[in-house]
Protein backbone atom coordinates (compact mmCIF):
# COMPACT_ATOMS: atom_id res chain seq x y z
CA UNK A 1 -165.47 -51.28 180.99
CA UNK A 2 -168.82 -49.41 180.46
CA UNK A 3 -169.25 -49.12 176.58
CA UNK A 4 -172.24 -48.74 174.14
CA UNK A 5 -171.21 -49.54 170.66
CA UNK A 6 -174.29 -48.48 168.36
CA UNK A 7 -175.30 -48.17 164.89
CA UNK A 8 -178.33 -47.62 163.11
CA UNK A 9 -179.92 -48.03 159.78
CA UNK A 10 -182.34 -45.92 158.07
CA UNK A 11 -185.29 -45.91 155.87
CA UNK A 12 -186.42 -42.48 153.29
CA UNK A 13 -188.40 -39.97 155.94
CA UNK A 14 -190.82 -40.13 153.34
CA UNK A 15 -192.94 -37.57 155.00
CA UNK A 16 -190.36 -35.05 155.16
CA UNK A 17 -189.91 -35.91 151.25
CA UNK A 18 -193.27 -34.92 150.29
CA UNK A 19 -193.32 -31.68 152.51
CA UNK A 20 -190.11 -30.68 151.11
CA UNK A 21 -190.48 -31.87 147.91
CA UNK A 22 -194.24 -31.26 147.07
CA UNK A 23 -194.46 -35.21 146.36
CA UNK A 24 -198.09 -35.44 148.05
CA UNK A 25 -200.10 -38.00 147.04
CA UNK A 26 -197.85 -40.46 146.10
CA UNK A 27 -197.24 -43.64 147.64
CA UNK A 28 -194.08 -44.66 149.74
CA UNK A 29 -191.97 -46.55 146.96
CA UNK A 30 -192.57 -43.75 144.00
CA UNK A 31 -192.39 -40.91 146.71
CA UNK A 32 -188.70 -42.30 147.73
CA UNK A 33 -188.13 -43.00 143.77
CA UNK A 34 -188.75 -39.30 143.20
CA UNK A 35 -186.35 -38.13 146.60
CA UNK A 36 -183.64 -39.95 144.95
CA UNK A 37 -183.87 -38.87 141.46
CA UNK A 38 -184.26 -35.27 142.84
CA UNK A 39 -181.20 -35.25 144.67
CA UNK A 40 -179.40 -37.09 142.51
CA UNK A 41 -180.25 -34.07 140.08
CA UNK A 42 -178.68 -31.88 142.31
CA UNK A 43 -176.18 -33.08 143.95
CA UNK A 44 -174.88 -36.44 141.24
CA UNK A 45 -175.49 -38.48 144.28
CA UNK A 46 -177.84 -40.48 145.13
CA UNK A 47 -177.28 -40.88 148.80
CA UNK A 48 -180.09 -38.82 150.52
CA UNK A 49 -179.10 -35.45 152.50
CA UNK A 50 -179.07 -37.07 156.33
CA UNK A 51 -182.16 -34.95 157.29
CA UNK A 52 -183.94 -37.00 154.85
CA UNK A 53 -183.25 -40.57 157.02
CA UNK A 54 -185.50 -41.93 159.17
CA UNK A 55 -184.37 -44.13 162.14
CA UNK A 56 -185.96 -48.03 161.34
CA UNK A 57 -183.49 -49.93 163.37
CA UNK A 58 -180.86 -48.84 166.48
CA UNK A 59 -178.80 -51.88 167.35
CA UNK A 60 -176.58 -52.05 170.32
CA UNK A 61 -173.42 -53.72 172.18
CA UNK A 62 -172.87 -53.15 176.18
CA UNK A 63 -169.65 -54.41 177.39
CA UNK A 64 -170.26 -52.94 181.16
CA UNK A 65 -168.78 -54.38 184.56
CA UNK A 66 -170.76 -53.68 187.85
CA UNK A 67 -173.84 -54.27 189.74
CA UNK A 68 -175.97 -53.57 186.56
CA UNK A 69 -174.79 -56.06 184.06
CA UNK A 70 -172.08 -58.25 186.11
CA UNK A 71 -169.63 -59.65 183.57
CA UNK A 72 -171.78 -59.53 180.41
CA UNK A 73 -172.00 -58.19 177.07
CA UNK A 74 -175.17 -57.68 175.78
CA UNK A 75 -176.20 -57.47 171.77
CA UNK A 76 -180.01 -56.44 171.16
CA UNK A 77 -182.20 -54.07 168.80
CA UNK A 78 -183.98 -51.21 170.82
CA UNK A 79 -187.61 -51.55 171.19
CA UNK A 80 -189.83 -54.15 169.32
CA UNK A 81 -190.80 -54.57 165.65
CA UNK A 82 -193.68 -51.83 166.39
CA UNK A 83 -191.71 -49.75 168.10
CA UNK A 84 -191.78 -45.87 166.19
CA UNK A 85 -188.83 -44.00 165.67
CA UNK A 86 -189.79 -41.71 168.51
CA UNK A 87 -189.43 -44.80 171.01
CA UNK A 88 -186.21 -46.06 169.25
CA UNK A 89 -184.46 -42.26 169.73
CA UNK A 90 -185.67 -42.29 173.46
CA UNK A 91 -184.86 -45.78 174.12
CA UNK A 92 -180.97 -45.17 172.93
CA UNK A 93 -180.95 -41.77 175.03
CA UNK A 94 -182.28 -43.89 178.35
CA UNK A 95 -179.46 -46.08 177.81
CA UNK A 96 -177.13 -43.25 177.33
CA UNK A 97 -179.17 -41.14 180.81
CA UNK A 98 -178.89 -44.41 182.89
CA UNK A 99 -174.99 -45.81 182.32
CA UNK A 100 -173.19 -42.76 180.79
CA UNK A 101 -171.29 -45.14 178.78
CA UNK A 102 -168.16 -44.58 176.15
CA UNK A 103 -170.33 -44.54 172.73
CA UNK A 104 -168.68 -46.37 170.46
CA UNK A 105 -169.49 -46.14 166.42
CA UNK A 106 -168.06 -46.46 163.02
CA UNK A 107 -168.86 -43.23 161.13
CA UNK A 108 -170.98 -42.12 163.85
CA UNK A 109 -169.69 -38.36 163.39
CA UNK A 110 -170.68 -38.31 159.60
CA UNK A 111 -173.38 -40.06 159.56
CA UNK A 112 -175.37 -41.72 162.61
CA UNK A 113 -175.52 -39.32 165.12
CA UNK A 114 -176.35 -35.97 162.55
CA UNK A 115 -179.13 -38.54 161.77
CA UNK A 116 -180.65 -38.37 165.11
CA UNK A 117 -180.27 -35.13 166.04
CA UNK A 118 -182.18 -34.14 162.87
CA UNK A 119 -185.00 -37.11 164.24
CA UNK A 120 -184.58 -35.48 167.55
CA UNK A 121 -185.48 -32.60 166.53
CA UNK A 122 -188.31 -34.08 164.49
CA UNK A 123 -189.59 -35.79 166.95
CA UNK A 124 -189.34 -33.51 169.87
CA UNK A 125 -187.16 -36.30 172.19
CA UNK A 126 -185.18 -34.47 174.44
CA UNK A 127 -181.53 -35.57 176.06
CA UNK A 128 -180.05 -33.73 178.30
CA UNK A 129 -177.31 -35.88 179.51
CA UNK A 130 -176.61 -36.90 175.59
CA UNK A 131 -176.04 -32.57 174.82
CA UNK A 132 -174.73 -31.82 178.10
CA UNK A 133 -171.54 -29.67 177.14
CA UNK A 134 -170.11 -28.71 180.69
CA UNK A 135 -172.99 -25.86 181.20
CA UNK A 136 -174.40 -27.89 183.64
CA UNK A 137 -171.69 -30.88 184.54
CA UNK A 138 -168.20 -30.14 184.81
CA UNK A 139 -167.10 -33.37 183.94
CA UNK A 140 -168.55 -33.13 180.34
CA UNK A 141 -166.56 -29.55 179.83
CA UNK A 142 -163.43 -31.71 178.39
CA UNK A 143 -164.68 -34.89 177.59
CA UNK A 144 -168.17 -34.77 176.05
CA UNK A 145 -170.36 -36.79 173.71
CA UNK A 146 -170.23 -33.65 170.89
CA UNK A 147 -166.47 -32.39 170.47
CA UNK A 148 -165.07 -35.12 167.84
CA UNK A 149 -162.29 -35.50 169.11
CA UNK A 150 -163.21 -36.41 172.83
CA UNK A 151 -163.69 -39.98 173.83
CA UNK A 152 -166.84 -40.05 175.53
CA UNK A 153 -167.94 -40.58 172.18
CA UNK A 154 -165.14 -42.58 169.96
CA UNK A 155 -165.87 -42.88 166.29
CA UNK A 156 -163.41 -45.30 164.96
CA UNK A 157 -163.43 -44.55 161.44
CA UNK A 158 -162.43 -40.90 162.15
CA UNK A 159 -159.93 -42.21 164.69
CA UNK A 160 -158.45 -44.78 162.71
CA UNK A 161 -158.11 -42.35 159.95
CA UNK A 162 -156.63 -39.77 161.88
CA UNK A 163 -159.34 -37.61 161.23
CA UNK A 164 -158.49 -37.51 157.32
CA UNK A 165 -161.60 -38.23 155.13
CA UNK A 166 -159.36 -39.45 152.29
CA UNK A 167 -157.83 -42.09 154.60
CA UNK A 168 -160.97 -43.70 155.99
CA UNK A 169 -162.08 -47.20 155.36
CA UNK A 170 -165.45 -49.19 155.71
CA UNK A 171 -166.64 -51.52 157.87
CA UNK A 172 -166.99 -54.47 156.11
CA UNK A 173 -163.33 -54.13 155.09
CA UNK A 174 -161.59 -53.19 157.98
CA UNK A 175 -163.92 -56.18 159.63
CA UNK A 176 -162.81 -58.66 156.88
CA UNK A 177 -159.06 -57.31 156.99
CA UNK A 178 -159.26 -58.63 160.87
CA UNK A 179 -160.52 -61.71 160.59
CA UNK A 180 -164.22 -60.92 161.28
CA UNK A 181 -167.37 -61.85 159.33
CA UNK A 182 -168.02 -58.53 158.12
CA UNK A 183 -171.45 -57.97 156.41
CA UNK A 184 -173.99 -60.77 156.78
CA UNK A 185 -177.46 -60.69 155.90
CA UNK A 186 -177.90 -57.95 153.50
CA UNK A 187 -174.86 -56.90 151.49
CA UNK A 188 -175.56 -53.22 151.20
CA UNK A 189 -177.53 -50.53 153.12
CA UNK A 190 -179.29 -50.05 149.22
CA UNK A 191 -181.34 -52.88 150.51
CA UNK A 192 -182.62 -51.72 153.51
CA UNK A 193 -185.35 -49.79 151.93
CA UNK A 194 -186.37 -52.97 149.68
CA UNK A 195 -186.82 -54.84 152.97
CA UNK A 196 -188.61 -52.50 154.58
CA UNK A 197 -190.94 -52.27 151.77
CA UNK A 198 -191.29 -55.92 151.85
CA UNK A 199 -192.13 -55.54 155.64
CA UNK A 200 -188.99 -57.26 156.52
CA UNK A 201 -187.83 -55.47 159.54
CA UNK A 202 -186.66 -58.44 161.67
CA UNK A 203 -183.80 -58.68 158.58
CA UNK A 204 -183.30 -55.46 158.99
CA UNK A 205 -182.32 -55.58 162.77
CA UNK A 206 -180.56 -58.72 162.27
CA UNK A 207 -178.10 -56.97 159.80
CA UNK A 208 -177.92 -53.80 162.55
CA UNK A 209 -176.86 -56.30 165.02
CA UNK A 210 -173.97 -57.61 162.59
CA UNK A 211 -172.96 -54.17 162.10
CA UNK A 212 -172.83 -53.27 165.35
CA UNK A 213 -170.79 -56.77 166.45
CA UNK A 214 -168.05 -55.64 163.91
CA UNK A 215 -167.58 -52.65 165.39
CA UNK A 216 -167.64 -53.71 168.56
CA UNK A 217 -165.01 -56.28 167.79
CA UNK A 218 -162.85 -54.07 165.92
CA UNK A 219 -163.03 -51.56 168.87
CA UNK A 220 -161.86 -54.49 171.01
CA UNK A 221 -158.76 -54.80 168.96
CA UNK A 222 -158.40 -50.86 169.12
CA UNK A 223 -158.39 -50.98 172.64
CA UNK A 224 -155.54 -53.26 172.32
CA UNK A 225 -153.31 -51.35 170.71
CA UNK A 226 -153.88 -48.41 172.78
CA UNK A 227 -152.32 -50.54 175.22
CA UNK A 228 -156.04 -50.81 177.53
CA UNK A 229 -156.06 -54.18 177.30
CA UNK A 230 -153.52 -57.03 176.90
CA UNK A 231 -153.57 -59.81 174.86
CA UNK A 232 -154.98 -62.12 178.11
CA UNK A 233 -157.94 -59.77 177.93
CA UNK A 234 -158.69 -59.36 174.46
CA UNK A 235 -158.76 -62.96 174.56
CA UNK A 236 -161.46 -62.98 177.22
CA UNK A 237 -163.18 -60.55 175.88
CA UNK A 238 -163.43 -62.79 172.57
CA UNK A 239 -164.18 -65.56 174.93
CA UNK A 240 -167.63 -64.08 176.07
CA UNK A 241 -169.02 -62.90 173.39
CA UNK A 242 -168.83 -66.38 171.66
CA UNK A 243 -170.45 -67.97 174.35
CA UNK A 244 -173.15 -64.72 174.35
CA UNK A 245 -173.63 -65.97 170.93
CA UNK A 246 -173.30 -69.05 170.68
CA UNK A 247 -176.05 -69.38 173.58
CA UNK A 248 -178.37 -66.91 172.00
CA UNK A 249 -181.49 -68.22 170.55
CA UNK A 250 -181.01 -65.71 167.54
CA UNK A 251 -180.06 -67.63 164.11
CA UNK A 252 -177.85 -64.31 162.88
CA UNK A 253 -176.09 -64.52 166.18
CA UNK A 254 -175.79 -68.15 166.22
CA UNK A 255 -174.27 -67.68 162.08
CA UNK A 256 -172.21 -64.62 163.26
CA UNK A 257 -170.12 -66.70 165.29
CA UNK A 258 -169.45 -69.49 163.18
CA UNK A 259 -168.65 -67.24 160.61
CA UNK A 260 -165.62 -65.53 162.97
C-alpha cells in the first residue's frame, strides 16, 4: 500500500480580494466581509469562487509499506504553524515527487486540488511529477493524477457517486453512516476563517487532521469492497491506526479514537 489521503482547508486570499475587488485599504475581517457580500450579489452564494481560497492548513494520511515507512501510517499537518502557503503547496508536492503515492481525497476534484493549482499558480511552485500527463513518463499516459477518472488520484465522493453530482454525499455523513467520528473540533468549514482571525491555527490543523482520518478510514472500507482487502486486513488496518493514535501525544488524535 503506498497512499496519501489529503485534505486541506482554506482561509479568504484576501489579497487577491482587494486586487480584484478594489477593496484596498481595508483590513482582513471587513475586506473578506465585502468578498462575500460581493459574490453573494452575484452569484446567491456565498461560498467564494475557488481562486479566491488560500491554503492555511494541508493535512495528511500515509499508509505506505517499504523501506521508507516500514509498517506505519502516519497522520501530520505539513509544515509548522509559520509555515506560508508557498511552503505548505511545496511540502505536499515533495511528498507527492518522493513516494508517487495513490492520492486519496473526498471532493478533491471539485474543490481541493482546483484550489492549489490556482495557489500554484499564485505562488509560482512548480510540480512536475504532480502534472506529468505521459509527455514525459509513459506510465502516467493512462493512469495520471489529472484525468478524473484514473486512480492515481481517487476522489471518493465522485467515485462513490458514480460521478453524478446529484448523488454525492458529505463527509461527515458518510463518516457518521460508518461508524466513524465524523467532524470534531469545529463543526463547519464557516469557522475556519473565525479561527484564523482569532489566530487559532493549531485548531485549525487539528480539525484538517480529523478530516483527513475520515477519509482515510472510509477509503479503507472502499478498498474493501473493491475486493483489495479482506476483512483480516481491514481489521489490521483498523488495528494500527488506533494504536498510531492512541500513542500520539496529540489530544485530537488521542479524542479521535475514543470517539470511533
Amino acid at each position: 500500500m503506498n497512499v496519501l489521503v489529503f485534505e486541506i482547508k482554506t482561509i479568504p486570499d484576501i489579497e487577491g480580494g482587494q486586487r480584484i475587488y478594489g477593496l484596498e485599504g481595508l483590513d482582513d475581517k471587513s475586506t473578506a466581509k465585502a468578498m462575500y457580500h460581493i459574490h453573494q450579489q452575484k452569484t446567491g452564494s456565498s461560498v467564494l469562487p475557488l481562486h479566491l481560497h488560500k491554503i492555511a492548513a494541508i493535512s495528511i494520511v500515509y499508509r505506505g509499506m517499504g523501506d521508507d515507512m516500514g509498517n506505519m501510517v502516519a497522520v501530520r499537518s505539513l509544515g509548522d504553524l509559520d509555515a506560508s502557503e508557498a511552503e505548505l503547496l511545496r511540502l505536499f508536492f515533495a511528498e507527492m515527487k518522493e513516494r508517487t503515492p495513490t492520492l486519496v481525497s473526498w471532493d478533491g476534484s471539485a474543490f481541493a486540488l482546483p484550489v492549489i493549482h490556482y495557489r500554484s499558480l499564485k505562488n509560482s511552485v512548480a510540480a512536475p511529477n504532480y502534472w506529468e500527463n505521459g509527455t514525459h513518463d509513459e506510465a502516467f499516459r493512462h493512469d495520471n493524477y489529472l484525468s478524473r477518472q484514473h486512480e492515481r488520484h481517487t476522489d471518493l465522493k465522485d467515485v462513490l457517486a458514480s460521478y453524478n453530482h446529484e448523488a454525492t454525499a458529505p463527509l461527515n455523513e458518510i463518516a457518521k453512516l460508518l461508524g466513524f467520528p465524523g467532524k470534531m473540533g469545529m463543526d463547519d468549514d464557516n469557522q475556519v476563517w473565525q479561527a484564523y482571525l482569532s489566530g487559532n491555527l493549531k485548531g485549525i490543523r487539528d480539525y484538517c487532521e480529523v478530516d483527513v482520518l475520515n477519509t482515510y478510514l472510509i477509503y479503507l472500507r472502499y478498498q474493501l469492497i473493491r475486493g483489495e482487502i479482506d476483512d483480516e486486513k481491514l481489521e489490521q488496518e483498523y488495528a494500527l491506526l488506533r494504536n498510531t493514535l492512541d500513542n500520539s501525544e496529540q489530544a485530537h488524535l488521542q479524542s479521535f479514537s475514543k470517539a470511533w
